[in-house]
C-alpha atoms as a PDB file:
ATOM      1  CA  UNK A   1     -19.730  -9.046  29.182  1.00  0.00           C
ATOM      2  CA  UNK A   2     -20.431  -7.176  32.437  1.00  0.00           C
ATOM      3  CA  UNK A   3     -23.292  -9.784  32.933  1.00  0.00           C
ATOM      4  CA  UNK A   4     -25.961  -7.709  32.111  1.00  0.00           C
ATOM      5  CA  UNK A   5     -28.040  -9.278  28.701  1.00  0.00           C
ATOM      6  CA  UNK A   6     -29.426  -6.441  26.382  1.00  0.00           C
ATOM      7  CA  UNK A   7     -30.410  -8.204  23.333  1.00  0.00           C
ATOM      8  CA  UNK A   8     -31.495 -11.645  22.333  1.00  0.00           C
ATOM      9  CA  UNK A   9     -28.327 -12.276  21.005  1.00  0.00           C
ATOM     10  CA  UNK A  10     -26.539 -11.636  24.357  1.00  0.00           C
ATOM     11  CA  UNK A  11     -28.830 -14.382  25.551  1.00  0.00           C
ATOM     12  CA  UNK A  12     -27.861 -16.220  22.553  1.00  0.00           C
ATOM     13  CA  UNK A  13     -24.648 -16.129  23.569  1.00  0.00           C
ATOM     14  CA  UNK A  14     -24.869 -17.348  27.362  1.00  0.00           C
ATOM     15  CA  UNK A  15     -27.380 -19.855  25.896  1.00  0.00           C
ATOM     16  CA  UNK A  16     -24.033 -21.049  23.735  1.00  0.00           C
ATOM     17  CA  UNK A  17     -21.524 -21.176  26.926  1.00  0.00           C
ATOM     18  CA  UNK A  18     -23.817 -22.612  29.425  1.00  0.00           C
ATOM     19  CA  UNK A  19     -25.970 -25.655  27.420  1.00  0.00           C
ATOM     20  CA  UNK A  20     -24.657 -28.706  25.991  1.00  0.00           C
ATOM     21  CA  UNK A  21     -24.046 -28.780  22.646  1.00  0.00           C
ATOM     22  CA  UNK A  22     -26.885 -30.934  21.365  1.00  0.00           C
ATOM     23  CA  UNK A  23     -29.321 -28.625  23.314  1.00  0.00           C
ATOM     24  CA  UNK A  24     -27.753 -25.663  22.356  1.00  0.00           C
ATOM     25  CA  UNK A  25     -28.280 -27.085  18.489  1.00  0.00           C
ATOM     26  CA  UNK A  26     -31.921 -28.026  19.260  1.00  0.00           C
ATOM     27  CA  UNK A  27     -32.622 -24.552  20.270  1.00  0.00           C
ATOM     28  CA  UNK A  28     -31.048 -23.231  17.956  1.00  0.00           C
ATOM     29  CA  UNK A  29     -31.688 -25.102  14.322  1.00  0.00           C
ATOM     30  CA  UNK A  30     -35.530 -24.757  12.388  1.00  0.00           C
ATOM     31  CA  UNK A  31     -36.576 -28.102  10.479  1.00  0.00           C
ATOM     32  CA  UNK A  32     -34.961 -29.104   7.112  1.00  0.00           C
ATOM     33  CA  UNK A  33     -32.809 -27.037   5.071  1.00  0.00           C
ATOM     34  CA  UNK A  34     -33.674 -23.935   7.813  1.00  0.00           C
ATOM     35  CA  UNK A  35     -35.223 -21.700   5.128  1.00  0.00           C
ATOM     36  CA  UNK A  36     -38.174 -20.959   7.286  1.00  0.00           C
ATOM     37  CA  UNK A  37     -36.299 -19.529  10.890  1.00  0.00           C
ATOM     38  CA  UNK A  38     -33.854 -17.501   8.217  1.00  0.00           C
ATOM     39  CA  UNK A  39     -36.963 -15.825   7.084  1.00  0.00           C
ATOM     40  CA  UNK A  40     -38.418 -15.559  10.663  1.00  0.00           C
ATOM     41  CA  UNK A  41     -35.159 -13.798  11.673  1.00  0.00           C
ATOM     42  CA  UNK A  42     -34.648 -12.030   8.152  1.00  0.00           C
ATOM     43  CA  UNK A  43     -38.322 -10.982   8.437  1.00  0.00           C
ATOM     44  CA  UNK A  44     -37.868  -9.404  12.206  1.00  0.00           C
ATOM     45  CA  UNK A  45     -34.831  -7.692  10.720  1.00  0.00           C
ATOM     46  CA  UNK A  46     -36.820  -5.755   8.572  1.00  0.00           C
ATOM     47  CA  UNK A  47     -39.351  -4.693  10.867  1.00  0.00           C
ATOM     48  CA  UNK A  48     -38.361  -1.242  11.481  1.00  0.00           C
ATOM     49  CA  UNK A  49     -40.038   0.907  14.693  1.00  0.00           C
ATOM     50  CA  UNK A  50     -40.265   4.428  13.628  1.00  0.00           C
ATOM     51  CA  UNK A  51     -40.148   6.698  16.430  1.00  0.00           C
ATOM     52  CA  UNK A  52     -42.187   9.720  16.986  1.00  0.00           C
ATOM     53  CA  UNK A  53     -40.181  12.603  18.077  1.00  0.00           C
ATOM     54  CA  UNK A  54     -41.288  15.253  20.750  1.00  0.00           C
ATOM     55  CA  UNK A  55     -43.901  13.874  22.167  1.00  0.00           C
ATOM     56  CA  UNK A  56     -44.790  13.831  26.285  1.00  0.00           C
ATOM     57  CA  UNK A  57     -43.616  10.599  27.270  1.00  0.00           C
ATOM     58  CA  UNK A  58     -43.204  11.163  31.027  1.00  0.00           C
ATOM     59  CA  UNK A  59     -46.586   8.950  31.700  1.00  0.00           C
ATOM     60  CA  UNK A  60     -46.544   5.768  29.700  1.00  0.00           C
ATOM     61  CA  UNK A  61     -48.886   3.316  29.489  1.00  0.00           C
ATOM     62  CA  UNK A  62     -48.243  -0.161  28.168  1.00  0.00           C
ATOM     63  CA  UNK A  63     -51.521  -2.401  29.754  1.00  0.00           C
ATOM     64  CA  UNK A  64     -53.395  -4.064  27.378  1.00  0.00           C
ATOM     65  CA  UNK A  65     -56.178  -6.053  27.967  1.00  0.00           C
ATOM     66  CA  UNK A  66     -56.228 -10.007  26.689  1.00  0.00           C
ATOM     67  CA  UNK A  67     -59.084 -12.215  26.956  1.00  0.00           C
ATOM     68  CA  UNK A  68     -60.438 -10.374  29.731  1.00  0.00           C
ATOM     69  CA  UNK A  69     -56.830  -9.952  31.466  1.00  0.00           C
ATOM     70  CA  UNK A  70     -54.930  -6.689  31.867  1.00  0.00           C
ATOM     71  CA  UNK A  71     -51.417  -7.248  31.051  1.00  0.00           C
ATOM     72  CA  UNK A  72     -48.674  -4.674  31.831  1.00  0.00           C
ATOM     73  CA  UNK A  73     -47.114  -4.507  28.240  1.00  0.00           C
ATOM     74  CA  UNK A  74     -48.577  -6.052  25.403  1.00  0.00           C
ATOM     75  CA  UNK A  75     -45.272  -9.146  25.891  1.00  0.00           C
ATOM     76  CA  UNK A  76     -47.009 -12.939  26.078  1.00  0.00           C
ATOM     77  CA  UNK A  77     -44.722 -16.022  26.592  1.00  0.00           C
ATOM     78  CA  UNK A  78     -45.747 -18.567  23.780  1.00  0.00           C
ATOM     79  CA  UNK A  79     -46.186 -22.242  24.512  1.00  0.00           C
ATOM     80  CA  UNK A  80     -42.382 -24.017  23.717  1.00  0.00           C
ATOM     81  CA  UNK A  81     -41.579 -27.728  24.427  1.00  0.00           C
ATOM     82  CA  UNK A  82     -38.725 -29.074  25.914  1.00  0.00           C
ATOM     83  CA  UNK A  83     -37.974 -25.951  28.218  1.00  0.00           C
ATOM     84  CA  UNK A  84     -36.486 -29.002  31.011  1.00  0.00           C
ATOM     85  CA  UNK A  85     -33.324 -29.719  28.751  1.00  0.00           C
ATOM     86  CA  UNK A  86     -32.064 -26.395  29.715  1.00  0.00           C
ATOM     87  CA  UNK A  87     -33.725 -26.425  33.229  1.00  0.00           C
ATOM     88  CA  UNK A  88     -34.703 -29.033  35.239  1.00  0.00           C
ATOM     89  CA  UNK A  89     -38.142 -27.336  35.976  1.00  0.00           C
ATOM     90  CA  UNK A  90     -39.011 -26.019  31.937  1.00  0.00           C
ATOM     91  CA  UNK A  91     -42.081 -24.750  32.124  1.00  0.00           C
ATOM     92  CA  UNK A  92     -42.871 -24.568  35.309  1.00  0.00           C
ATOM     93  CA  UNK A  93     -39.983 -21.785  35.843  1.00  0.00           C
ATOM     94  CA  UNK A  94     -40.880 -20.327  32.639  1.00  0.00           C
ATOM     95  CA  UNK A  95     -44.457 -19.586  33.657  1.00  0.00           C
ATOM     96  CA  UNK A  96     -42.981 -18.442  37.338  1.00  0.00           C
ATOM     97  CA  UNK A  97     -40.515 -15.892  35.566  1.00  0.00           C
ATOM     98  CA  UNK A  98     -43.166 -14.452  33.207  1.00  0.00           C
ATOM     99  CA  UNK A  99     -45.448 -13.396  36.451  1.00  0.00           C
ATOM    100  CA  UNK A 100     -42.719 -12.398  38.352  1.00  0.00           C
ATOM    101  CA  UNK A 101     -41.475 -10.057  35.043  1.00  0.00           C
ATOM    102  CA  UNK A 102     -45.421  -8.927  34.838  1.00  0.00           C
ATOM    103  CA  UNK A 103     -45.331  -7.913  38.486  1.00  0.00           C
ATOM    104  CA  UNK A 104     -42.025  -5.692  38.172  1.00  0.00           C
ATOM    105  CA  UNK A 105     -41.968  -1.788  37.952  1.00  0.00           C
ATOM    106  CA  UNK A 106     -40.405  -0.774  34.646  1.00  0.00           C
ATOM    107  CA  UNK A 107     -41.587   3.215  35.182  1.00  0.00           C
ATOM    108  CA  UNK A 108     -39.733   5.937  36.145  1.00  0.00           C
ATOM    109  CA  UNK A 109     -38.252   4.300  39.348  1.00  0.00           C
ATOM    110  CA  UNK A 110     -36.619   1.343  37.214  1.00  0.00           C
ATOM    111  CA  UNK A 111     -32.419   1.919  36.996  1.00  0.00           C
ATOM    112  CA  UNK A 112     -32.903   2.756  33.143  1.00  0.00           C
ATOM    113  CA  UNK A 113     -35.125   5.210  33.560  1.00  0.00           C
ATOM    114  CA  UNK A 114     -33.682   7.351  36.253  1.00  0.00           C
ATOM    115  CA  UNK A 115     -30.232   7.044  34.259  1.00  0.00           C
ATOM    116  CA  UNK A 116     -32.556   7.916  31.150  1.00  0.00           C
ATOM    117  CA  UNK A 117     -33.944  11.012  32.991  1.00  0.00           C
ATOM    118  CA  UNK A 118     -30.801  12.502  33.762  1.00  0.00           C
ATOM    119  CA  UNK A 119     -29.764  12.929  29.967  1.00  0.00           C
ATOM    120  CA  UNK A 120     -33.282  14.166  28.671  1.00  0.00           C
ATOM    121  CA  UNK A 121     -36.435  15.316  29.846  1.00  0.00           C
ATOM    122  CA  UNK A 122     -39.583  12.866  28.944  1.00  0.00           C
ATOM    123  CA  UNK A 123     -42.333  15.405  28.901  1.00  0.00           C
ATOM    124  CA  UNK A 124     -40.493  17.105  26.237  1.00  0.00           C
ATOM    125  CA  UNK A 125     -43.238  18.055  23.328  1.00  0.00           C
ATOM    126  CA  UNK A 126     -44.107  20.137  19.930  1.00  0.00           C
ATOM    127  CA  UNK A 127     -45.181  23.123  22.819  1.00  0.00           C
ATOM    128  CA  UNK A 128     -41.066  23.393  23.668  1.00  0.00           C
ATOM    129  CA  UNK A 129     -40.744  24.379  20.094  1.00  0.00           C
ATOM    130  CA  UNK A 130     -42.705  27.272  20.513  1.00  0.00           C
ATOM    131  CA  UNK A 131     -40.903  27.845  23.994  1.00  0.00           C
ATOM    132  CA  UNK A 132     -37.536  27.741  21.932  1.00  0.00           C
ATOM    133  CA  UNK A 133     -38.524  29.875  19.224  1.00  0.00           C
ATOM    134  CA  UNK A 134     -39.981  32.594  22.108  1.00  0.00           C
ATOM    135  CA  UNK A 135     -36.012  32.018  23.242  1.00  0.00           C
ATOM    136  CA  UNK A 136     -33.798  32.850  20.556  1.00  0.00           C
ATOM    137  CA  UNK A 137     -33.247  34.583  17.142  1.00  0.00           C
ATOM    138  CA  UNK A 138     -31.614  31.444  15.605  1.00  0.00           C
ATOM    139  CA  UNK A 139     -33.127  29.310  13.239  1.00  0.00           C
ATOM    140  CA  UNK A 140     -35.276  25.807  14.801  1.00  0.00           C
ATOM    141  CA  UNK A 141     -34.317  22.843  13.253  1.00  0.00           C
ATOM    142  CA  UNK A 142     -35.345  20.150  14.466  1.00  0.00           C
ATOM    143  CA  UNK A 143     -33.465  16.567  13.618  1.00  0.00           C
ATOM    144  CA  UNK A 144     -34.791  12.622  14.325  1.00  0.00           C
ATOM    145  CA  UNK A 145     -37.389  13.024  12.006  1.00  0.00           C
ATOM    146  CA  UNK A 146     -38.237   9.686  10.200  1.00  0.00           C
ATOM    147  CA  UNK A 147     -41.882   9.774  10.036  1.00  0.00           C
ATOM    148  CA  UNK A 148     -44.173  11.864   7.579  1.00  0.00           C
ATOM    149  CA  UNK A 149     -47.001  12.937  10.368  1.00  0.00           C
ATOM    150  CA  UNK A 150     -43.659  14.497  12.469  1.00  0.00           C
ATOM    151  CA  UNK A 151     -42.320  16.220   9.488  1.00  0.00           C
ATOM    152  CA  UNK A 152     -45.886  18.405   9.212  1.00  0.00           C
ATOM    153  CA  UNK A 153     -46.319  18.788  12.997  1.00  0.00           C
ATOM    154  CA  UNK A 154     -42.992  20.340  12.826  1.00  0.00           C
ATOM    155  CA  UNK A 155     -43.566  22.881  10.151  1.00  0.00           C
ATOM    156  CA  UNK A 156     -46.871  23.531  11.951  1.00  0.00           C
ATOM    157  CA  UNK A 157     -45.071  24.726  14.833  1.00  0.00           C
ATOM    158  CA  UNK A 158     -42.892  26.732  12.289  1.00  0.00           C
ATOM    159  CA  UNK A 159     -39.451  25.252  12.694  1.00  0.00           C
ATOM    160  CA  UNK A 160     -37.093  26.544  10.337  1.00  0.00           C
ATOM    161  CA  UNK A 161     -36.111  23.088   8.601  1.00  0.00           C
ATOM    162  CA  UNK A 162     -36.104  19.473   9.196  1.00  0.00           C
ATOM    163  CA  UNK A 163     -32.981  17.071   9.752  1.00  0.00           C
ATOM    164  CA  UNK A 164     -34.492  13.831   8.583  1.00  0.00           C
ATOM    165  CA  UNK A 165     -32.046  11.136  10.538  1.00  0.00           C
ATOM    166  CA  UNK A 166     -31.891   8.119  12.273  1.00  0.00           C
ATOM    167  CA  UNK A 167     -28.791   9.599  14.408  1.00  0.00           C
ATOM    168  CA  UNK A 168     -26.473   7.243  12.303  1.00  0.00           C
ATOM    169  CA  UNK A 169     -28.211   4.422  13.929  1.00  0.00           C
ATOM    170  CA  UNK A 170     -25.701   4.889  17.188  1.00  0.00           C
ATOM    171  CA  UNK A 171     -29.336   6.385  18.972  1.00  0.00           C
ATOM    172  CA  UNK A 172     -31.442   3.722  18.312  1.00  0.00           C
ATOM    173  CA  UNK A 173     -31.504   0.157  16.582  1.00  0.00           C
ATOM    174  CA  UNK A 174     -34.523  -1.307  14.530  1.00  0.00           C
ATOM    175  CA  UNK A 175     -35.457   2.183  12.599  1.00  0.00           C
ATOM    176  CA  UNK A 176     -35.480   2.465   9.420  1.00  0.00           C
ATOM    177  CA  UNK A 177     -32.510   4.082   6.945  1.00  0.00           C
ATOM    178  CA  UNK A 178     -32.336   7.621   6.522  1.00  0.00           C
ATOM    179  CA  UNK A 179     -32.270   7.158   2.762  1.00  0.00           C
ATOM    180  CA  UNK A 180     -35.550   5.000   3.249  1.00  0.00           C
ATOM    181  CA  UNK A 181     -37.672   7.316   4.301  1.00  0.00           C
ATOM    182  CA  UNK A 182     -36.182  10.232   2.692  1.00  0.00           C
ATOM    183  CA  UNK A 183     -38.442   9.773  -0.716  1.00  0.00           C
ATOM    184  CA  UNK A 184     -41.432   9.613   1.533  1.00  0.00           C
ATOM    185  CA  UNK A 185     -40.828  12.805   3.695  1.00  0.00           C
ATOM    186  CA  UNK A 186     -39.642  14.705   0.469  1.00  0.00           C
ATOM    187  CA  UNK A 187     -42.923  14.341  -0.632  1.00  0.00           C
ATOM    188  CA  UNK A 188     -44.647  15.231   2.263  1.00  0.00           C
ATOM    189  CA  UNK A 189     -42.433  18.172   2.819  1.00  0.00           C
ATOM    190  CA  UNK A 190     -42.606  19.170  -1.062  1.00  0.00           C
ATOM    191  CA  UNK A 191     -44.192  22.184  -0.465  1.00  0.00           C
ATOM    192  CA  UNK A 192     -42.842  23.113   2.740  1.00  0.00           C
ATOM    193  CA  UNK A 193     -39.993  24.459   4.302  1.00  0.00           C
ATOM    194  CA  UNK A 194     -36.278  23.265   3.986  1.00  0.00           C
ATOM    195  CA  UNK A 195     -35.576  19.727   4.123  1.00  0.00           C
END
Protein backbone atom coordinates (compact mmCIF):
# COMPACT_ATOMS: atom_id res chain seq x y z
CA UNK A 1 0.00 0.00 0.00
CA UNK A 2 1.37 3.34 -1.24
CA UNK A 3 0.16 4.73 2.21
CA UNK A 4 -2.67 6.39 1.07
CA UNK A 5 -6.17 4.76 2.94
CA UNK A 6 -9.26 4.75 0.53
CA UNK A 7 -11.71 2.63 2.24
CA UNK A 8 -12.51 1.59 5.75
CA UNK A 9 -11.05 -1.53 5.17
CA UNK A 10 -7.62 -0.02 4.27
CA UNK A 11 -7.92 1.48 7.71
CA UNK A 12 -8.93 -1.83 8.86
CA UNK A 13 -5.98 -3.06 7.79
CA UNK A 14 -3.33 -0.52 9.34
CA UNK A 15 -5.64 -0.74 12.40
CA UNK A 16 -4.51 -4.74 12.22
CA UNK A 17 -0.54 -4.02 11.79
CA UNK A 18 -0.19 -1.19 14.12
CA UNK A 19 -2.52 -2.18 17.52
CA UNK A 20 -1.99 -4.92 19.82
CA UNK A 21 -3.81 -7.75 19.39
CA UNK A 22 -6.30 -7.54 22.25
CA UNK A 23 -7.13 -3.94 21.06
CA UNK A 24 -7.22 -4.76 17.67
CA UNK A 25 -9.96 -7.66 18.84
CA UNK A 26 -11.84 -5.10 21.00
CA UNK A 27 -12.30 -2.93 18.06
CA UNK A 28 -13.01 -5.21 16.10
CA UNK A 29 -15.58 -8.00 17.75
CA UNK A 30 -19.68 -6.91 18.53
CA UNK A 31 -21.10 -8.61 21.85
CA UNK A 32 -22.06 -12.36 21.96
CA UNK A 33 -22.31 -14.59 19.12
CA UNK A 34 -21.63 -11.16 16.74
CA UNK A 35 -24.98 -11.51 14.92
CA UNK A 36 -25.74 -7.89 15.39
CA UNK A 37 -22.23 -6.02 13.74
CA UNK A 38 -22.69 -8.90 10.79
CA UNK A 39 -25.98 -7.31 10.15
CA UNK A 40 -24.62 -3.72 10.70
CA UNK A 41 -21.96 -4.51 8.05
CA UNK A 42 -24.32 -6.88 5.91
CA UNK A 43 -26.93 -4.08 6.17
CA UNK A 44 -24.34 -1.17 4.87
CA UNK A 45 -23.51 -3.65 2.12
CA UNK A 46 -26.75 -3.41 0.78
CA UNK A 47 -27.18 0.14 0.82
CA UNK A 48 -26.70 0.96 -2.70
CA UNK A 49 -26.11 4.96 -3.88
CA UNK A 50 -27.65 5.34 -7.20
CA UNK A 51 -26.09 7.96 -9.13
CA UNK A 52 -27.72 10.51 -11.24
CA UNK A 53 -26.10 10.88 -14.52
CA UNK A 54 -25.56 14.28 -16.40
CA UNK A 55 -26.19 16.54 -14.12
CA UNK A 56 -24.01 20.08 -13.42
CA UNK A 57 -21.90 19.13 -10.69
CA UNK A 58 -19.16 21.77 -11.02
CA UNK A 59 -20.69 23.73 -7.76
CA UNK A 60 -21.42 21.33 -4.96
CA UNK A 61 -22.77 21.93 -1.90
CA UNK A 62 -22.56 19.57 1.03
CA UNK A 63 -23.39 22.12 4.37
CA UNK A 64 -26.02 21.08 6.34
CA UNK A 65 -27.22 22.66 9.18
CA UNK A 66 -27.39 20.63 12.80
CA UNK A 67 -28.81 21.96 15.85
CA UNK A 68 -28.23 25.35 14.81
CA UNK A 69 -24.57 24.49 13.37
CA UNK A 70 -23.56 24.54 9.71
CA UNK A 71 -21.52 21.60 9.00
CA UNK A 72 -19.53 21.20 5.74
CA UNK A 73 -20.90 17.67 4.75
CA UNK A 74 -23.58 16.07 6.44
CA UNK A 75 -20.32 13.47 8.29
CA UNK A 76 -20.72 13.60 12.44
CA UNK A 77 -18.17 11.66 14.62
CA UNK A 78 -20.33 9.52 17.11
CA UNK A 79 -19.46 9.27 20.77
CA UNK A 80 -16.97 5.81 21.10
CA UNK A 81 -15.23 4.76 24.38
CA UNK A 82 -11.94 3.68 24.83
CA UNK A 83 -10.42 5.78 21.85
CA UNK A 84 -6.90 6.01 24.47
CA UNK A 85 -6.06 2.19 23.89
CA UNK A 86 -5.13 3.07 20.44
CA UNK A 87 -3.92 6.65 21.32
CA UNK A 88 -2.76 7.97 24.27
CA UNK A 89 -5.01 11.14 23.89
CA UNK A 90 -8.62 9.12 22.58
CA UNK A 91 -10.90 11.53 22.43
CA UNK A 92 -9.33 14.39 22.80
CA UNK A 93 -7.44 13.78 19.27
CA UNK A 94 -10.53 12.43 17.92
CA UNK A 95 -12.51 15.61 18.50
CA UNK A 96 -9.18 17.70 17.26
CA UNK A 97 -9.11 15.61 13.89
CA UNK A 98 -12.86 15.96 13.21
CA UNK A 99 -12.47 20.04 13.26
CA UNK A 100 -9.43 20.02 11.59
CA UNK A 101 -11.24 17.51 8.68
CA UNK A 102 -14.38 20.14 8.91
CA UNK A 103 -12.03 23.03 8.25
CA UNK A 104 -10.31 21.39 5.04
CA UNK A 105 -11.15 22.31 1.34
CA UNK A 106 -12.49 19.23 -0.42
CA UNK A 107 -13.70 21.50 -3.73
CA UNK A 108 -12.24 21.83 -6.82
CA UNK A 109 -8.71 22.77 -5.49
CA UNK A 110 -8.45 19.35 -3.44
CA UNK A 111 -5.73 16.74 -5.40
CA UNK A 112 -8.85 14.48 -6.36
CA UNK A 113 -10.60 16.87 -7.89
CA UNK A 114 -8.15 18.55 -10.15
CA UNK A 115 -7.00 14.87 -11.18
CA UNK A 116 -10.92 14.30 -11.50
CA UNK A 117 -11.24 17.40 -13.78
CA UNK A 118 -8.76 16.43 -16.16
CA UNK A 119 -10.69 13.15 -17.24
CA UNK A 120 -14.29 14.75 -17.34
CA UNK A 121 -15.94 17.90 -17.27
CA UNK A 122 -18.33 18.50 -14.01
CA UNK A 123 -20.78 20.91 -15.48
CA UNK A 124 -21.61 18.31 -17.92
CA UNK A 125 -25.71 18.18 -18.16
CA UNK A 126 -29.03 16.85 -20.13
CA UNK A 127 -28.38 20.48 -22.32
CA UNK A 128 -24.94 18.61 -23.87
CA UNK A 129 -27.33 16.09 -25.21
CA UNK A 130 -28.97 18.45 -27.24
CA UNK A 131 -25.43 20.03 -28.07
CA UNK A 132 -24.43 16.40 -29.27
CA UNK A 133 -27.37 15.66 -31.19
CA UNK A 134 -26.95 19.45 -33.00
CA UNK A 135 -23.26 17.64 -33.68
CA UNK A 136 -23.67 14.55 -35.43
CA UNK A 137 -25.93 12.22 -37.54
CA UNK A 138 -25.23 9.18 -35.27
CA UNK A 139 -27.51 7.78 -32.97
CA UNK A 140 -27.32 9.25 -28.83
CA UNK A 141 -27.14 6.67 -26.50
CA UNK A 142 -26.54 7.42 -23.53
CA UNK A 143 -25.11 4.60 -20.86
CA UNK A 144 -24.83 4.80 -16.65
CA UNK A 145 -28.33 4.85 -16.37
CA UNK A 146 -29.53 3.10 -13.11
CA UNK A 147 -32.24 5.28 -12.00
CA UNK A 148 -35.93 5.51 -13.42
CA UNK A 149 -36.24 9.61 -13.24
CA UNK A 150 -32.73 9.51 -15.63
CA UNK A 151 -34.13 7.01 -17.96
CA UNK A 152 -37.26 9.65 -18.85
CA UNK A 153 -35.06 12.79 -18.73
CA UNK A 154 -33.11 11.04 -21.31
CA UNK A 155 -35.81 10.18 -23.74
CA UNK A 156 -37.05 13.74 -23.10
CA UNK A 157 -34.04 15.06 -24.56
CA UNK A 158 -34.60 12.43 -27.39
CA UNK A 159 -31.61 10.15 -27.11
CA UNK A 160 -31.78 7.34 -29.31
CA UNK A 161 -31.62 4.47 -26.55
CA UNK A 162 -30.53 3.86 -23.10
CA UNK A 163 -27.49 1.63 -21.83
CA UNK A 164 -28.75 0.79 -18.39
CA UNK A 165 -25.18 -0.09 -16.50
CA UNK A 166 -23.33 0.21 -13.57
CA UNK A 167 -19.96 0.26 -15.80
CA UNK A 168 -19.31 -3.40 -14.54
CA UNK A 169 -18.91 -1.94 -11.17
CA UNK A 170 -15.00 -1.00 -12.16
CA UNK A 171 -16.64 2.99 -12.20
CA UNK A 172 -18.08 3.06 -9.06
CA UNK A 173 -18.64 0.81 -5.84
CA UNK A 174 -21.90 0.77 -3.64
CA UNK A 175 -24.53 0.95 -6.78
CA UNK A 176 -26.76 -1.26 -7.32
CA UNK A 177 -26.64 -4.45 -10.04
CA UNK A 178 -27.46 -3.84 -13.46
CA UNK A 179 -29.89 -6.75 -13.37
CA UNK A 180 -31.48 -4.98 -10.21
CA UNK A 181 -32.70 -2.23 -11.59
CA UNK A 182 -33.28 -3.49 -14.97
CA UNK A 183 -37.12 -4.69 -14.09
CA UNK A 184 -37.68 -1.24 -12.74
CA UNK A 185 -36.38 0.88 -15.75
CA UNK A 186 -38.09 -1.66 -18.21
CA UNK A 187 -41.09 -0.52 -16.88
CA UNK A 188 -40.51 2.91 -16.89
CA UNK A 189 -39.11 2.78 -20.34
CA UNK A 190 -42.06 0.36 -21.56
CA UNK A 191 -43.34 2.65 -23.81
CA UNK A 192 -40.38 4.41 -24.85
CA UNK A 193 -37.55 4.16 -26.92
CA UNK A 194 -34.91 1.27 -27.06
CA UNK A 195 -33.66 -0.09 -23.96
Amino acid sequence: MSGRRVCVSDFEEEARKVLPKAVYDYYRSGADEQYTLADNVAAFNRWHLVPRVLRDVSTVDLSVSVLGHRLSMPLCVAATAMQRMAHPEGETATARASLAFSEGNYGNDSGLAVYVAKAIDPSLCWDDITWLKKHTRLPVIVKGILNGDDAVQAVNYGVSGVLVSNHGARQLDGVPSTVCVLLVLHTVLLNCKTV
